[in-house]
Protein backbone atom coordinates (compact mmCIF):
# COMPACT_ATOMS: atom_id res chain seq x y z
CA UNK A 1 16.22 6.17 1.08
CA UNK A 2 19.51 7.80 -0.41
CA UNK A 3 20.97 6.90 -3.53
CA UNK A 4 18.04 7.33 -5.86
CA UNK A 5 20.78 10.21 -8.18
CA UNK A 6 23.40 9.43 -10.58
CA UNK A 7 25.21 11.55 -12.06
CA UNK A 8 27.21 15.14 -11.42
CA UNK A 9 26.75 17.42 -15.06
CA UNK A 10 23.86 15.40 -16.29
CA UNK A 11 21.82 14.12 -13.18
CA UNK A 12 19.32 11.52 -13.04
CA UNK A 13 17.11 10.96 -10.19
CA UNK A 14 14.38 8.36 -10.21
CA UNK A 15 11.12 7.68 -7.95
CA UNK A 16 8.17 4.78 -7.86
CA UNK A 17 7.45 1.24 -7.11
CA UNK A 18 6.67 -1.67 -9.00
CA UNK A 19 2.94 -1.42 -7.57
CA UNK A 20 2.91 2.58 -6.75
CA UNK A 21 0.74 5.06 -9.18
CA UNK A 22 3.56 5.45 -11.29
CA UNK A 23 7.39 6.45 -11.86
CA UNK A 24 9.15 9.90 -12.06
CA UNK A 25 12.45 10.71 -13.33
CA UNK A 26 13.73 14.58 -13.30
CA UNK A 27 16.64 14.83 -15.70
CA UNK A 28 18.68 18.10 -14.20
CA UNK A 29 21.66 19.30 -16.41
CA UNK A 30 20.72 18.53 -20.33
CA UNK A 31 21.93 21.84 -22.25
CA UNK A 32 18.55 24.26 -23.06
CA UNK A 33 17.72 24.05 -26.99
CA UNK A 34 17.61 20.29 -27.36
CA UNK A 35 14.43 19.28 -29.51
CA UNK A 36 11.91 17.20 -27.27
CA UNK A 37 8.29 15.59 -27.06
CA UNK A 38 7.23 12.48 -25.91
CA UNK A 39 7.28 10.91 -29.16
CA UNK A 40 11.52 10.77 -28.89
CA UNK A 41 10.89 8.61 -25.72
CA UNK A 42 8.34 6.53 -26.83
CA UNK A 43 10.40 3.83 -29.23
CA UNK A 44 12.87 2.84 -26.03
CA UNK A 45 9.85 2.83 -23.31
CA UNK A 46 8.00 0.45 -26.20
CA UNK A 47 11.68 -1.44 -26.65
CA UNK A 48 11.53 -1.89 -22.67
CA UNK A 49 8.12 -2.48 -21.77
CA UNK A 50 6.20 -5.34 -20.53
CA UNK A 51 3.98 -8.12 -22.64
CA UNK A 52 6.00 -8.07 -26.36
CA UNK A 53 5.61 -11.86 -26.11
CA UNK A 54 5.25 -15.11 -24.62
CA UNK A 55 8.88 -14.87 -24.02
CA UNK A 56 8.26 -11.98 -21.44
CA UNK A 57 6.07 -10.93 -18.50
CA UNK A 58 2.14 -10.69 -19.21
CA UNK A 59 2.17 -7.12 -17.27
CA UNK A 60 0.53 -4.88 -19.77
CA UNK A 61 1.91 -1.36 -19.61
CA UNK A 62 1.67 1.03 -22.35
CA UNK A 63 4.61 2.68 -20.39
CA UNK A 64 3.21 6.29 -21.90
CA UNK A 65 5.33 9.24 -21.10
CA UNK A 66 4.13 12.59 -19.62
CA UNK A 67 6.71 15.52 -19.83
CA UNK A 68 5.67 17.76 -16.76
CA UNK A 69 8.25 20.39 -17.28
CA UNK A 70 11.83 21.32 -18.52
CA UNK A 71 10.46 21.45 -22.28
CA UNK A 72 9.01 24.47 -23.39
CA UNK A 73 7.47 24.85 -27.59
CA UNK A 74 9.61 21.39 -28.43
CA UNK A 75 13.09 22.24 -27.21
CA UNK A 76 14.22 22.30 -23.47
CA UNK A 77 15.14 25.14 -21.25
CA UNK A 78 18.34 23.95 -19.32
CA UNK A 79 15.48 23.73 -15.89
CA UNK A 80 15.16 20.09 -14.83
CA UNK A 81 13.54 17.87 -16.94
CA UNK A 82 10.13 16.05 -14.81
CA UNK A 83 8.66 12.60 -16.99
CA UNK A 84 6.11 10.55 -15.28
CA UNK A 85 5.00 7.30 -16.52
CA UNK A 86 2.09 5.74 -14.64
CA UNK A 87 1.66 2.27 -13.61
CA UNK A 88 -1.90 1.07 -15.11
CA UNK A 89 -1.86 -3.30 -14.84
CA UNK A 90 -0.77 -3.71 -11.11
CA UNK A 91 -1.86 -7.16 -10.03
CA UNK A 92 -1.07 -6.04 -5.81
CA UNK A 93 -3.66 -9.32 -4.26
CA UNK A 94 -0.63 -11.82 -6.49
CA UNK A 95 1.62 -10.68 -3.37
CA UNK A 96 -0.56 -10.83 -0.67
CA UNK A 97 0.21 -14.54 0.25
CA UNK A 98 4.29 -13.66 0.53
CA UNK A 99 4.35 -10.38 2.03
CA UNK A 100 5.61 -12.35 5.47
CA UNK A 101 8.14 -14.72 3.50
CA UNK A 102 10.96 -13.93 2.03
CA UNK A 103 11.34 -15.17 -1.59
CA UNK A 104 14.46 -16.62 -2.80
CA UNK A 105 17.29 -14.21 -4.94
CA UNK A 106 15.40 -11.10 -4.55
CA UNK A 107 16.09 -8.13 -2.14
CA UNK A 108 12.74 -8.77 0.37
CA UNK A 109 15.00 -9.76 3.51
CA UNK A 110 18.13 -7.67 2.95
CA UNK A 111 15.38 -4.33 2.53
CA UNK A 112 13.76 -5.71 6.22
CA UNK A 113 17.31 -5.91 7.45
CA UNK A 114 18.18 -2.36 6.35
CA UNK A 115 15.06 -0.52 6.71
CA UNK A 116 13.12 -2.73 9.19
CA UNK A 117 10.36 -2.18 6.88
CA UNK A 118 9.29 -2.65 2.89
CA UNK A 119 6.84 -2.93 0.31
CA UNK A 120 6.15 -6.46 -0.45
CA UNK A 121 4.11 -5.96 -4.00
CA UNK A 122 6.19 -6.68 -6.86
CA UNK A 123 9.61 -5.96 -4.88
CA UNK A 124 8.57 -2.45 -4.38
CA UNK A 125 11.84 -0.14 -5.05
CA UNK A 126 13.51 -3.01 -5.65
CA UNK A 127 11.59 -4.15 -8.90
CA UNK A 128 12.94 -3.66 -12.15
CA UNK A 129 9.93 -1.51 -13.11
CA UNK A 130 11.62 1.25 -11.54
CA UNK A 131 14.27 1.12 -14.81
CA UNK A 132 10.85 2.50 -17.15
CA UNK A 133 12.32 5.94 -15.42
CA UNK A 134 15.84 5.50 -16.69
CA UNK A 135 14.93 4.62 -20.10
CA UNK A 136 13.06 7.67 -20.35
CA UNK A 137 16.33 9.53 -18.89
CA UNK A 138 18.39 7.68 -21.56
CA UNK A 139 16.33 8.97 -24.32
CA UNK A 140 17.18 11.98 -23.54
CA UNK A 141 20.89 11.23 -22.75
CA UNK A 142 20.49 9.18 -26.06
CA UNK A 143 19.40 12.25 -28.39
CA UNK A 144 22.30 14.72 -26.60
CA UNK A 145 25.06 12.65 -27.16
CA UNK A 146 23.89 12.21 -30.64
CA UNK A 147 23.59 16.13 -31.56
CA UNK A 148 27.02 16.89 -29.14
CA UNK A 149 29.13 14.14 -31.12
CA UNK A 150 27.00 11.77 -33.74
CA UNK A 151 27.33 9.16 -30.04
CA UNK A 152 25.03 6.05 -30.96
CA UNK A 153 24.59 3.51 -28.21
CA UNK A 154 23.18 -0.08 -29.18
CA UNK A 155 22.58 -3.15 -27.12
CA UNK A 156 21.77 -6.82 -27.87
CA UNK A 157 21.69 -10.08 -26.22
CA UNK A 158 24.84 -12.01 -26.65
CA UNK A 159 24.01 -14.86 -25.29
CA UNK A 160 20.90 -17.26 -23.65
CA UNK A 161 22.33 -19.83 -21.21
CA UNK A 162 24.92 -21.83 -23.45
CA UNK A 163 23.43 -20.17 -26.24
CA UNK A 164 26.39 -17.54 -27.93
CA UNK A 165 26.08 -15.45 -30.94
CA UNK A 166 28.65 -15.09 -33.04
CA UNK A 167 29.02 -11.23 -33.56
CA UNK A 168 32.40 -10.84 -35.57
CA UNK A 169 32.12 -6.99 -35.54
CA UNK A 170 29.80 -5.57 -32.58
CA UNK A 171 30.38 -1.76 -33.88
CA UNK A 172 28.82 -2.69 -36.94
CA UNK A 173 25.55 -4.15 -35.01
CA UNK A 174 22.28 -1.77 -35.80
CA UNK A 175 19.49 -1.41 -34.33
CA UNK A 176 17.35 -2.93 -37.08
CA UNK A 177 19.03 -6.52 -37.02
CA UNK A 178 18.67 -5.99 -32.81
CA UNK A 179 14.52 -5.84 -33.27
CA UNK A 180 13.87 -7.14 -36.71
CA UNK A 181 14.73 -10.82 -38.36
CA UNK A 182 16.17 -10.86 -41.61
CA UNK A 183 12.85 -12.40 -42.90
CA UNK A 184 11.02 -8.97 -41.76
CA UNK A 185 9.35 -10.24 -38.50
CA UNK A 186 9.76 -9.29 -34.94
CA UNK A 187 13.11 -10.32 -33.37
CA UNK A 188 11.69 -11.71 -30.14
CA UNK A 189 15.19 -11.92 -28.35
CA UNK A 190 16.96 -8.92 -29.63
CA UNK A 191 20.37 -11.24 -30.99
CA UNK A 192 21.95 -10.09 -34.44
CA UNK A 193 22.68 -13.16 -35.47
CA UNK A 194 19.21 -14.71 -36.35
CA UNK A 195 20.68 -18.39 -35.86
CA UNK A 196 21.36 -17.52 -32.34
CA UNK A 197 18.58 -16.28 -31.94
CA UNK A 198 16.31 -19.06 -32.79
CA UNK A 199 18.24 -21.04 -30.51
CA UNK A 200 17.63 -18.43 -27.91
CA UNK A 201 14.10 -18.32 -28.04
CA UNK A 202 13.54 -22.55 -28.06
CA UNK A 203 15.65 -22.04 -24.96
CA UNK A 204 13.90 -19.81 -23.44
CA UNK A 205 10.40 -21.19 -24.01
CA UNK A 206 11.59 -24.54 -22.83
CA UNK A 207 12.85 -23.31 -19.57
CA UNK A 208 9.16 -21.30 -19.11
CA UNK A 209 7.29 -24.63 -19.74
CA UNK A 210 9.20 -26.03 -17.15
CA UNK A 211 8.29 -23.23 -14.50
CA UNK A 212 11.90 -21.97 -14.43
CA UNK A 213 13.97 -18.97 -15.98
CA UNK A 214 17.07 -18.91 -17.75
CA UNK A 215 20.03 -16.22 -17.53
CA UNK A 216 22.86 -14.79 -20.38
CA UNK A 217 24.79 -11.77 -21.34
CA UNK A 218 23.83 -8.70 -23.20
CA UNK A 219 27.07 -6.77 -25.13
CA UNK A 220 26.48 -2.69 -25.24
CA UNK A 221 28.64 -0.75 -27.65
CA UNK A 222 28.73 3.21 -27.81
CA UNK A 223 30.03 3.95 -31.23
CA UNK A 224 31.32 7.99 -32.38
CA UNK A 225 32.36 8.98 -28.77
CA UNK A 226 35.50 11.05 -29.26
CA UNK A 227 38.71 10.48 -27.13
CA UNK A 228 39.05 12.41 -23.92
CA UNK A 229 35.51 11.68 -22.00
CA UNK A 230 36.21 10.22 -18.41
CA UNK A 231 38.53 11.05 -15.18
CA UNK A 232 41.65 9.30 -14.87
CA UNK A 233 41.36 8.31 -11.21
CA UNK A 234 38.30 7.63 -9.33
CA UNK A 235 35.52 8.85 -12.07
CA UNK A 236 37.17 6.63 -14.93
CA UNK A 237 35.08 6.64 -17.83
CA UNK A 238 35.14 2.50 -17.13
CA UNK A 239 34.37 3.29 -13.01
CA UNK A 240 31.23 5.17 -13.63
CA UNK A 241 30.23 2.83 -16.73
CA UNK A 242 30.78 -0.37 -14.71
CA UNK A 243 28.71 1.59 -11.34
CA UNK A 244 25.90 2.31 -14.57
CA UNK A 245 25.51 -1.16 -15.22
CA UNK A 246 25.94 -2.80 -11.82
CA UNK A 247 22.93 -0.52 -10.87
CA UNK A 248 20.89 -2.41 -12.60
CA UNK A 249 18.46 -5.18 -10.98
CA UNK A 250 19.87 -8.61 -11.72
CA UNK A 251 23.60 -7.60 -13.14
CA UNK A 252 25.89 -10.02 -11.63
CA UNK A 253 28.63 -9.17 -13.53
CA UNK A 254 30.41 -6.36 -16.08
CA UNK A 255 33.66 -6.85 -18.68
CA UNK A 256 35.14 -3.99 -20.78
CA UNK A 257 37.16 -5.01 -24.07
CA UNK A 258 38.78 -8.40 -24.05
CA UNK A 259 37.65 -8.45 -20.12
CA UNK A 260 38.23 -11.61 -18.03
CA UNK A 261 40.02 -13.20 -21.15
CA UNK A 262 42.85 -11.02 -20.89
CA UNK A 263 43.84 -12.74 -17.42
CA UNK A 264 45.19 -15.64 -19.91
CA UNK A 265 46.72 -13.20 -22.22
CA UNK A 266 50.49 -11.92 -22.45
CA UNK A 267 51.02 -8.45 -23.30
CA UNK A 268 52.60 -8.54 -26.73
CA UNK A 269 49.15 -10.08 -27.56
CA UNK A 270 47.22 -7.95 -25.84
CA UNK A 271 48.35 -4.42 -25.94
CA UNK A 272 46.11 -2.51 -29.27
CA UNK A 273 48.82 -1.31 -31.53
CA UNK A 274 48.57 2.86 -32.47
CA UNK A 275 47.93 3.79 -36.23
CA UNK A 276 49.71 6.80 -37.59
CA UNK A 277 46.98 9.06 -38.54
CA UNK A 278 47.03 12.47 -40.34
CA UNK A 279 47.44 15.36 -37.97
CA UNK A 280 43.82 16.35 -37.75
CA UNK A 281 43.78 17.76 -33.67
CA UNK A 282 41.09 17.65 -31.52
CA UNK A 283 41.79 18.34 -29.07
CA UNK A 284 44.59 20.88 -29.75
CA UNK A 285 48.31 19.47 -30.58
CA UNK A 286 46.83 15.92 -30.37
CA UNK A 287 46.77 13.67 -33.46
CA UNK A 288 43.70 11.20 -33.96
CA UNK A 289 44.72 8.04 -33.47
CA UNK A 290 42.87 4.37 -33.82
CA UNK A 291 44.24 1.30 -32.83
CA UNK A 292 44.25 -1.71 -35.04
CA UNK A 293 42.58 -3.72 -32.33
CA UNK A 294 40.24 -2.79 -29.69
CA UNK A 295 40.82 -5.36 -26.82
CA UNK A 296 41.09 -2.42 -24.19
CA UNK A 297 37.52 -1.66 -25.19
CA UNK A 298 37.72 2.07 -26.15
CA UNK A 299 39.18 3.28 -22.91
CA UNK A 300 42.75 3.49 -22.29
CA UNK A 301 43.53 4.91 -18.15
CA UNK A 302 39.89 5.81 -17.60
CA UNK A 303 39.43 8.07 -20.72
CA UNK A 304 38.21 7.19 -23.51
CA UNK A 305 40.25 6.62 -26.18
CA UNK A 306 38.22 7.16 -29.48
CA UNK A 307 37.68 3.69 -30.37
CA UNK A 308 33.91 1.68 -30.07
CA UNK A 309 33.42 1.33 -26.12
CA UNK A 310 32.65 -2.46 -26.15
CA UNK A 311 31.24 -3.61 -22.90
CA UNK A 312 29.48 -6.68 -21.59
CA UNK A 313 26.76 -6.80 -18.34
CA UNK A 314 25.82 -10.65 -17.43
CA UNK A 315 22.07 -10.71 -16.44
CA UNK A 316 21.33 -13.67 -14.05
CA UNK A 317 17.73 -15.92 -14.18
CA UNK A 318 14.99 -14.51 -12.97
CA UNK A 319 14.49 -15.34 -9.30
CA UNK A 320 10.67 -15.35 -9.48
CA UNK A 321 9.68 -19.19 -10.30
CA UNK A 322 5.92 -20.73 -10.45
CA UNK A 323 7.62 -23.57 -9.05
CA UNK A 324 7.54 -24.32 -5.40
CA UNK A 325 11.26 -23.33 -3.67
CA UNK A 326 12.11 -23.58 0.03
CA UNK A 327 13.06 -20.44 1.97
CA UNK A 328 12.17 -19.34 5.22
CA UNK A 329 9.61 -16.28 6.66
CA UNK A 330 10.05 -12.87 8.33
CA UNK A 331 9.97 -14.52 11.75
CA UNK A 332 12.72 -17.08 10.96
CA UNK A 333 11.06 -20.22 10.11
CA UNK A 334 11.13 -22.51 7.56
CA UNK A 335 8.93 -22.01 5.21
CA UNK A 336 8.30 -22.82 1.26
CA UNK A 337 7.07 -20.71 -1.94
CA UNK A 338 5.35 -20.94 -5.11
CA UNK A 339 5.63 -17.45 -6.49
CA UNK A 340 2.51 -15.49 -8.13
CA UNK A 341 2.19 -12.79 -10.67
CA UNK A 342 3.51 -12.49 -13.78
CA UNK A 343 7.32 -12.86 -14.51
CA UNK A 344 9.80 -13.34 -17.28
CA UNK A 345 11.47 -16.62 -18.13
CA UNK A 346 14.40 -14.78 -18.95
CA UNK A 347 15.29 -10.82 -18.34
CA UNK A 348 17.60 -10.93 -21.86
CA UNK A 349 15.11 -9.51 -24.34
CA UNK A 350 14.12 -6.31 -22.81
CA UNK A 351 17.51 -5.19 -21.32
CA UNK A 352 19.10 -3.79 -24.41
CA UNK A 353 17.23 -0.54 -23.76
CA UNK A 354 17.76 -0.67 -19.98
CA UNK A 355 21.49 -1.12 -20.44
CA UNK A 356 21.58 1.48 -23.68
CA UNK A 357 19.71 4.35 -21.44
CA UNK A 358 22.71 3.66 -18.44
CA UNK A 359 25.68 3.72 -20.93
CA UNK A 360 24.11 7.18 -22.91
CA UNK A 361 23.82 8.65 -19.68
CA UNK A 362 27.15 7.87 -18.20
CA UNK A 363 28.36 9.38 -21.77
CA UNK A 364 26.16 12.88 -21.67
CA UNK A 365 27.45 13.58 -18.09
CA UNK A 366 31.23 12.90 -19.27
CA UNK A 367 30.62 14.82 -22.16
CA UNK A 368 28.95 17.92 -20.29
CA UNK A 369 31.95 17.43 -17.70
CA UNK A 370 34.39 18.12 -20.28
CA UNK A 371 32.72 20.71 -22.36
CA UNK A 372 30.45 22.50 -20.00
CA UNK A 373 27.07 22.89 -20.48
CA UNK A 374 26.14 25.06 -23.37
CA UNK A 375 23.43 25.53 -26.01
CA UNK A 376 22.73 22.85 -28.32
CA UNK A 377 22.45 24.05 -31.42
CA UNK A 378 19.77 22.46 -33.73
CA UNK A 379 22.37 22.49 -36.74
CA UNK A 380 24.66 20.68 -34.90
């Protein structure tokens, strides 16, 4: 099976199942001198991984990271980075009844009609259990971009169904009003605005009690990333960001900036006047410029442009439902399905982490592309 690398400067290349002894990523490119342990992985795998609440799948994973090489007394070498993280609450018998019928939404038939063959437990390669790999990747991706440029990459759920928050500045967005409610406890659903977000979650529960999921839109905004990252024809900054997201398991959709909205826009209301700015130049004979509005979403012809990189992925329901569905079996007949296991209601709450680990490592291999690789320094 090809197709398992992204990447060209900073490479990411991921292996396991949902029901398999574990998953591997091997990170090949990150600069040698970068600090590293498990513990800078650890808060994203926790962010990502299964059974935070009744809101989520009952899967318990402690999703504990194992560097096997690539690091050597804390920092890394420039060799290819190995992480395993083993699979430890596999539930295989909850498939055994569909493993000859193909369930509704997911990727069971169209792997048969590729491969002629698949692994039915859990969706196999297919499962979103294989993204534990990537968020280990992005950790890495996450701490790079952060020594190479002060890059921060946050995610949070914009919206539950017909649920919207109302975020008036989403570069201002931090991480603590993404996990924690004003009032100190756990934000369940990862929204910023905690009105939303108790909206979100009544939603959500509702739609679990009645055997069903519910679907919505998570916003992902790379602040600090300097003007110049991204190709201006095929490997536009947007290209590979939008190929990132898309990647993902249930992403039916991505926007940039004002997105689908500008299709009702003229240009005189659209186009993101220039600033003067003092001649500071980086890079050389170039003045640093801002726009006073951001609708083209901090990329301007592929490259970035210096402003936040505002960008939207829309995350359909969950196509695993406790309720019975009609569908049909591998030898073509009719057939129906109630499915097993353990599911979420609604994927929202644990993407932000999925989609931040895609977007930081579209951003380190730009970044390495334009630089070169090089020694991180630890003052930096």
């Amino acid at each position: 099976m090809p197709g398992s690398s992204f990447g060209q400067a900073f490479r990411v290349t991921t292996a396991g199942e949902s029901h398999g002894p574990g998953n591997v990523v091997i990170v090949d490119g990150c600069p040698p001198g970068l600090a590293l342990s498990e513990e800078d992985l650890r808060p994203d795998l926790a962010r990502r991984k299964p059974g935070q609440s009744v809101l989520t799948t009952q899967r318990m994973e402690s999703d504990e990271p194992e560097i096997l090489s690539g690091v050597y007394e804390g920092r890394t070498t420039g060799t290819p980075i190995a992480i395993l993280v083993r699979n430890t609450d596999q539930r295989s018998k909850d498939y055994a009844s569909i493993a000859e019928v193909y369930r509704p939404g997911h990727a069971d038939y169209t792997y048969d009609a590729k491969y002629g063959f698949r692994d039915p437990r859990g969706g196999g390669r297919s499962s979103a259990r294989e993204t534990v790999a990537r968020v280990a990747a992005g950790a890495i991706a996450k701490k790079l971009i952060h020594e190479a440029f002060g890059g921060r990459v946050i995610a949070y759920v914009k919206q539950v169904g017909d649920v919207v928050a109302k975020i008036d500045d989403p570069a201002s967005v931090t991480l603590a009003q993404v996990e924690t409610l004003p009032d100190g406890s756990p934000n369940l659903v990862r929204c910023p605005d905690p009105d939303a977000a108790a909206r979100m979650v009544s939603l959500i529960d509702e739609v679990r009690r009645d055997l069903d999921s519910i679907g919505g839109v998570s916003e992902i905004v790379a602040t600090n990333v300097p003007a110049g990252l991204g190709e201006p024809v095929f490997d536009k900054l947007r290209a590979d960001l939008g190929k990132a997201l898309f990647s993902l398991p249930a992403v039916l959709g991505v926007e940039f900036g004002s997105g689908f909205a500008s299709a009702r826009m003229r240009g005189s209301a659209h186009n993101d006047v220039f600033l003067a700015a003092a001649r500071e130049t980086s890079p050389p004979d170039v003045p640093t410029l801002r726009t006073a509005s951001n609708r083209h979403g901090g990329m301007l012809g592929g490259i970035s442009s210096g402003m936040p990189i505002v960008m939207r992925a829309a995350i359909k329901p969950t196509s695993s439902l406790a309720r019975e569905q009609d569908t049909a079996d591998v030898h073509g007949r009719a057939a129906t399905l109630r499915t097993k296991g353990r599911h979420d209601p609604c994927l929202l709450p644990r993407f932000p982490p999925i989609g931040e680990a895609m977007v930081a490592i579209v951003l380190a291999d730009h970044w390495l592309r334009w630089t070169g690789s090089r020694r991180v320094s630890s003052s930096t």
